[in-house]
Protein backbone atom coordinates (compact mmCIF):
# COMPACT_ATOMS: atom_id res chain seq x y z
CA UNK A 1 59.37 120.68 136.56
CA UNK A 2 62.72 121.12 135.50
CA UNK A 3 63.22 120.94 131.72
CA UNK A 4 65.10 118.18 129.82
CA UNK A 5 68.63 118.72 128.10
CA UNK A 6 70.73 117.12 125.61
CA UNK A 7 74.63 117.53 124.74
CA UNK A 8 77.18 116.78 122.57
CA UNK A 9 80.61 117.06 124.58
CA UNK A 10 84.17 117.14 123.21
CA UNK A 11 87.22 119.16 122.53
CA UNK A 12 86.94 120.63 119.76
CA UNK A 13 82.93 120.50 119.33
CA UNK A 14 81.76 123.74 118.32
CA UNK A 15 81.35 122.57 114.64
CA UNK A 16 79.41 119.23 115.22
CA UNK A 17 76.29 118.95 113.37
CA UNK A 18 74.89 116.77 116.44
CA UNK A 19 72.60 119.55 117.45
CA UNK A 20 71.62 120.33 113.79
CA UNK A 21 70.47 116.40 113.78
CA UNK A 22 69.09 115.89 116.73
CA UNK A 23 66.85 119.55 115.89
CA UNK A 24 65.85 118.30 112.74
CA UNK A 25 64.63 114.58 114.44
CA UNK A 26 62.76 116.20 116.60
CA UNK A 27 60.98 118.32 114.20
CA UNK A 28 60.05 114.97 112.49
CA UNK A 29 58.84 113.42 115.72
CA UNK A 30 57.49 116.27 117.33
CA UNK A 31 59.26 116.44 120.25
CA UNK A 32 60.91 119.58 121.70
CA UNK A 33 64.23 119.23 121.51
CA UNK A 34 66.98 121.13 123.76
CA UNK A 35 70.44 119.64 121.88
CA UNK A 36 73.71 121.87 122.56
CA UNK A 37 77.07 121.58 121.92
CA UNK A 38 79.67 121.38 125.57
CA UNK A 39 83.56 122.13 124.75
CA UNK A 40 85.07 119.86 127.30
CA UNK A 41 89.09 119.16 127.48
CA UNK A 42 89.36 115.29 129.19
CA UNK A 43 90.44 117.00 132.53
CA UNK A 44 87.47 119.24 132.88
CA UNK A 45 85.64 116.48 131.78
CA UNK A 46 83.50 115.35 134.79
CA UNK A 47 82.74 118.61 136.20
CA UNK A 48 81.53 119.85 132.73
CA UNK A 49 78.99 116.78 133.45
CA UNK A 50 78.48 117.78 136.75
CA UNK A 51 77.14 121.24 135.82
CA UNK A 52 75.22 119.89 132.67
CA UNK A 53 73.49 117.66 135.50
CA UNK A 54 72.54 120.85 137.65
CA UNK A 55 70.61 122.61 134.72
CA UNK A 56 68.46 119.37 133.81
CA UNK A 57 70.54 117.32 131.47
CA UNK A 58 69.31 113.82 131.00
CA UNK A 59 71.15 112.62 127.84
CA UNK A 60 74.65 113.43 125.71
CA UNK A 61 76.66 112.17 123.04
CA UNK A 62 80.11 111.73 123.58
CA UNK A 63 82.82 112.43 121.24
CA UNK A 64 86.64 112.96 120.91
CA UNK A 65 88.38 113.00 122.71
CA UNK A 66 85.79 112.12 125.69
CA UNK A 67 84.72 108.03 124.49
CA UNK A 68 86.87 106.81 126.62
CA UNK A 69 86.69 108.94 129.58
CA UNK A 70 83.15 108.48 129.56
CA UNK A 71 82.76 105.18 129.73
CA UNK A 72 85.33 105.33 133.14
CA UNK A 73 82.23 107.50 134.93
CA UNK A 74 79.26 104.98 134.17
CA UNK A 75 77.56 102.61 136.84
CA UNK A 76 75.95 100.71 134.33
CA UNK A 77 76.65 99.65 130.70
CA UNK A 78 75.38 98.26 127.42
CA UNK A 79 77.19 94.98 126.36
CA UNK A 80 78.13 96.49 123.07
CA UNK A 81 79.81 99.54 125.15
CA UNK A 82 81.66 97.54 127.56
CA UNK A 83 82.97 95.37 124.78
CA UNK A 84 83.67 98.73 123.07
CA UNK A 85 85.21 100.25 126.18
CA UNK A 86 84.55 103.50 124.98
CA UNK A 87 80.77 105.51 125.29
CA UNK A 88 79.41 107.50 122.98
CA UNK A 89 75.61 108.05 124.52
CA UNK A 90 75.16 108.54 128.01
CA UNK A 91 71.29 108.30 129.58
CA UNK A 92 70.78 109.73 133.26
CA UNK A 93 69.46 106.71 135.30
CA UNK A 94 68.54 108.43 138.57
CA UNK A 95 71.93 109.87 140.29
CA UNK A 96 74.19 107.64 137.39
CA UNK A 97 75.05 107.79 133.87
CA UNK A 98 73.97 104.84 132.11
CA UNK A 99 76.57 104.11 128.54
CA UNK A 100 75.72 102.66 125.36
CA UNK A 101 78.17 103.06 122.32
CA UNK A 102 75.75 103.86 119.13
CA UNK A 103 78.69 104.31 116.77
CA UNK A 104 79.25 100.71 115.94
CA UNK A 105 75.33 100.12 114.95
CA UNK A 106 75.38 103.53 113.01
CA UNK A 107 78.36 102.54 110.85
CA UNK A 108 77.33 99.11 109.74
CA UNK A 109 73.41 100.23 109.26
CA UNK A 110 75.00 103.43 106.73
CA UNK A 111 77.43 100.88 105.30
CA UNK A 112 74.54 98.05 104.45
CA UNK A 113 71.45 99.70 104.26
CA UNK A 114 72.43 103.47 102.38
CA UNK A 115 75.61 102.17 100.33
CA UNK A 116 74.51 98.42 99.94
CA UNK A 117 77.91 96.61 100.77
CA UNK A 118 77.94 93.10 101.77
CA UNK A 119 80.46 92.98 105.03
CA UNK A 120 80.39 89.36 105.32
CA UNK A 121 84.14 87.57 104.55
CA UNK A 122 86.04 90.89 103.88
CA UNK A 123 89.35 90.69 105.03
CA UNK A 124 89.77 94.21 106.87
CA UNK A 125 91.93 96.64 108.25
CA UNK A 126 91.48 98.97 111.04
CA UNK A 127 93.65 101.98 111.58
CA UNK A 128 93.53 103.40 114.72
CA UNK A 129 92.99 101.79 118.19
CA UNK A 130 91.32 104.58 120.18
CA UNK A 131 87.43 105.79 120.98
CA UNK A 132 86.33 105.85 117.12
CA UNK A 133 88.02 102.43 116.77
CA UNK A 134 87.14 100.62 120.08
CA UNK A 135 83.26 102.11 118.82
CA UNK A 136 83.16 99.88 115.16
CA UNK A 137 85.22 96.85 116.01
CA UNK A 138 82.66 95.10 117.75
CA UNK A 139 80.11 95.53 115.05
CA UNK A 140 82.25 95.02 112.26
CA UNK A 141 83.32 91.72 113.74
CA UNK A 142 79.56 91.13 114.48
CA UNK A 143 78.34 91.77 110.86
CA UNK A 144 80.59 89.14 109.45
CA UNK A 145 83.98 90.48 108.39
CA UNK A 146 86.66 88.06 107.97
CA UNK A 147 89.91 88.67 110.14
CA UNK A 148 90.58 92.07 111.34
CA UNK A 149 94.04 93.74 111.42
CA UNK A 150 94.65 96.62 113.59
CA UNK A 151 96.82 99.27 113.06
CA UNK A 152 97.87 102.07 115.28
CA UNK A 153 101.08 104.28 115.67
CA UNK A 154 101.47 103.00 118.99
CA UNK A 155 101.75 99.13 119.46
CA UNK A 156 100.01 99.25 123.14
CA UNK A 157 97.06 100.51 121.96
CA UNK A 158 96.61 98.01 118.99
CA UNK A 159 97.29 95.02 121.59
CA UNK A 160 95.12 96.35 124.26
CA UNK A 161 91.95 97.00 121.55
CA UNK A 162 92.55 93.04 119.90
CA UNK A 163 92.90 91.46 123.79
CA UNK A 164 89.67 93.60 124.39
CA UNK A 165 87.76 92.23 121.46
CA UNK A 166 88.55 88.65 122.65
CA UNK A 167 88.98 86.86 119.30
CA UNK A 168 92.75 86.22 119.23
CA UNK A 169 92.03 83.65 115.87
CA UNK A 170 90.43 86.66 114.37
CA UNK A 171 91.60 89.89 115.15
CA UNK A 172 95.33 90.71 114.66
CA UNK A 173 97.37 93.82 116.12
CA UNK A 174 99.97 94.59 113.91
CA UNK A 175 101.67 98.45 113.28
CA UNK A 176 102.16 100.97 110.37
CA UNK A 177 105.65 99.53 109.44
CA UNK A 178 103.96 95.94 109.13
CA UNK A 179 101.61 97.44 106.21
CA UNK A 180 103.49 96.62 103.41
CA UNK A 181 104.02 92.68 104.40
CA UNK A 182 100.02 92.60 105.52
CA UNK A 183 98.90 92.35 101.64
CA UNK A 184 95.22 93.13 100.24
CA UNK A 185 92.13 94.23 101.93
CA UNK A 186 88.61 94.06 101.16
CA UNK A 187 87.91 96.87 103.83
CA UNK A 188 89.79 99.74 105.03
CA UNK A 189 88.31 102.04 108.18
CA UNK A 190 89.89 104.93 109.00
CA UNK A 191 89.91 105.57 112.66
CA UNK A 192 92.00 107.93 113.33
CA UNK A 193 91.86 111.50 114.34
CA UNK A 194 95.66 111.73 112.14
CA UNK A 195 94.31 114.60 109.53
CA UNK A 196 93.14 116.98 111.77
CA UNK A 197 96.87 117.30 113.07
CA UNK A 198 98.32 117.07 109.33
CA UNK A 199 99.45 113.51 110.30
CA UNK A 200 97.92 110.97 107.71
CA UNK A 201 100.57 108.62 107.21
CA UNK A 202 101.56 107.13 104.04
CA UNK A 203 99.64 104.14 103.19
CA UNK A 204 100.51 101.68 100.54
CA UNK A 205 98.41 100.86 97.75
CA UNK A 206 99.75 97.49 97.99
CA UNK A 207 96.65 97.39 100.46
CA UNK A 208 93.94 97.91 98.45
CA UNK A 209 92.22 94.68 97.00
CA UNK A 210 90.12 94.68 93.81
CA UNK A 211 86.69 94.83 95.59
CA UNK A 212 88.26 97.19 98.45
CA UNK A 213 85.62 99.99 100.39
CA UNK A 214 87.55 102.55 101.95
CA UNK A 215 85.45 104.03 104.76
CA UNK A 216 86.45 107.34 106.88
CA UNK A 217 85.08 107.70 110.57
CA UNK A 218 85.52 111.27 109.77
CA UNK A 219 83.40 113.54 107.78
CA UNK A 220 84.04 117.04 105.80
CA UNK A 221 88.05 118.36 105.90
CA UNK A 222 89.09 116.24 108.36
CA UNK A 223 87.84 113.14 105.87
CA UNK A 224 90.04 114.22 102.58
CA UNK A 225 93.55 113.29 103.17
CA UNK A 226 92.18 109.51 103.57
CA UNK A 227 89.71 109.69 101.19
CA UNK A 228 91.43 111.21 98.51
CA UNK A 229 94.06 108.66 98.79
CA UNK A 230 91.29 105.78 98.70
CA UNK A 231 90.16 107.27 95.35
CA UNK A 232 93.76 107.39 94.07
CA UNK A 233 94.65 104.08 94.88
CA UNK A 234 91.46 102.37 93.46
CA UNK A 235 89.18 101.44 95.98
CA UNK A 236 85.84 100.49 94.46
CA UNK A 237 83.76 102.37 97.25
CA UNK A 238 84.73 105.22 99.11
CA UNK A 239 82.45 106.14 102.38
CA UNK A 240 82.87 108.89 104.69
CA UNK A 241 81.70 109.29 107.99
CA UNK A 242 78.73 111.86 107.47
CA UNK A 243 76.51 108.79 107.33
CA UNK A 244 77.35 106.83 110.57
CA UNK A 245 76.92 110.02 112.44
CA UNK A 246 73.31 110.56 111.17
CA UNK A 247 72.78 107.00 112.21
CA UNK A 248 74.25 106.45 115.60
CA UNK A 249 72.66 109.84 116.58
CA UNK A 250 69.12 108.33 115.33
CA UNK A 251 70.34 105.51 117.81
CA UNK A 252 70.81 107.58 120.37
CA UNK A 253 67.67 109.86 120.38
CA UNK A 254 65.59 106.14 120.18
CA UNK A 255 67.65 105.66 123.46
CA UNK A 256 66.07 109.02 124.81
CA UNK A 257 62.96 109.67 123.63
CA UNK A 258 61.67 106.20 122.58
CA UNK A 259 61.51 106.53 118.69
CA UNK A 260 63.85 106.18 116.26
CA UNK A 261 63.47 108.97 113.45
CA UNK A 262 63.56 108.38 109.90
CA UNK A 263 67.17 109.12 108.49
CA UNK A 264 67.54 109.40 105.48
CA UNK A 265 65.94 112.87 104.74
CA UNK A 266 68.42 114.41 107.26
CA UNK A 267 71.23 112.74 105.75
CA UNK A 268 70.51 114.30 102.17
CA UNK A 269 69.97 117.87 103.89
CA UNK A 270 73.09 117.46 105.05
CA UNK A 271 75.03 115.96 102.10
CA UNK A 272 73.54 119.19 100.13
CA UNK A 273 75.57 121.40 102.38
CA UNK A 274 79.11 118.93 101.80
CA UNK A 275 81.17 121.82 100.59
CA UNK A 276 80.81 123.65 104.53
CA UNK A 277 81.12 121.17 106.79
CA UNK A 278 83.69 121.14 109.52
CA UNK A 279 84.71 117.72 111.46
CA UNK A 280 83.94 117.93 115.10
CA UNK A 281 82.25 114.30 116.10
């Protein structure tokens, strides 16, 4: 019988800690894990699949710049990915990928249950409008945030996520010049890939309300530009993203193998090790 295998693709990926997480669940669980990391650019995207098909694989995570890509070559989806419109887990179902989108559930369960924030009523913004974005939205929204403003360098993109999320009352597309007319926050998410290119544009601290979290999708380098500025301009909590990735990956080995591994001990052996990581998921 041909052996089971599990991926992380994206472009660049050969930092991601995925298959240092999904290694260490498996230990826990005690079951044999075969988790690698597939450097895939969007074009070379489907036959990268193709051939991780032919050895055995059965289950990846999906990162960027892949989300939405992925969730084009799926026969079947969750609800929360299709409202997403982006994957981030694919399962094998026979001769089809299956899609879910983890990274929504993973945020909010790191955000509630390991930092202890109340979501409910916070007035939030959302910068960015691509994968990572179209991933939280929907489970922000469902947790209980107040309205949600979206922010993105391109207008199309912010328009096309808030007609996607299908609350026009609640969800507002607006764009970077608008930020210094939007007023406070009780929530800021960083969504965008902007730091890895040296891009992090200048936010106000105009923005930043007296109870404000400031939470980065991104975790190590890629996660200090935004952070740093979070600290500077006085938000009360300041998250990165080294959480939600333990999480939605614990979400997406329950879709695998059936159990959902304890996290927490995997987050700390990470955290220890802060000072080397790299930013790949």
């Amino acid at each position: 019988m041909m052996s089971k295998h599990f991926a992380v693709f994206g472009h660049p990926v050969a930092h991601s800690l995925s298959p240092k997480i999904h290694a260490a669940f498996g230990r826990q669980t005690g079951i044999p894990v075969d988790y690698r990391a597939i450097d895939a650019e969007p074009g070379q995207f489907t036959h990268a699949l193709s051939d991780f098909i032919a050895m055995g694989g059965v289950g990846a995570n999906v990162t960027l710049p892949l989300k939405q890509v992925a969730f084009t070559l799926c026969d079947d989806l969750t609800e929360r990915a299709r409202r997403a419109g982006a994957v981030n887990t694919l399962v094998r179902n026979g001769d089809t990928w299956h899609g879910d989108n983890t990274d929504g559930a993973g945020l909010v369960r790191d955000l509630t249950d390991r930092h202890a924030l109340d979501l409910r009523s916070r007035r939030t913004l959302l910068l960015g409008a691509g994968g990572g974005a179209r991933g939280v939205a929907p489970a922000l929204l469902d947790a209980g945030i107040g309205d949600l403003y979206i922010v993105n360098r391109t207008a199309q993109r912010s328009d096309a996520l808030a007609d996607a999320l299908g609350e026009p009352g609640r969800v507002h597309p607006r764009y970077l010049n608008d930020l210094l007319s939007l007023g406070e926050f009780d929530l800021i998410v960083n969504a965008t890939s902007a730091a890895r290119d040296g891009q992090m544009p200048q936010l106000p601290r105009s923005i930043v309300g007296p109870r404000c979290a400031a939470v980065d999708l991104n975790y190590g380098e890629a996660a200090i530009p935004f952070l740093a500025w979070a600290r500077a301009a006085g938000c009360r909590d300041v998250v990165d993203g080294l959480g939600m990735l333990v999480e939605q990956a614990a979400e997406s080995f329950a879709r695998w193998h059936g159990v959902r591994p304890e996290t927490d001990a995997v987050y700390e052996m990470l955290r220890s090790h802060h000072d080397a990581l790299v930013t790949a998921d």
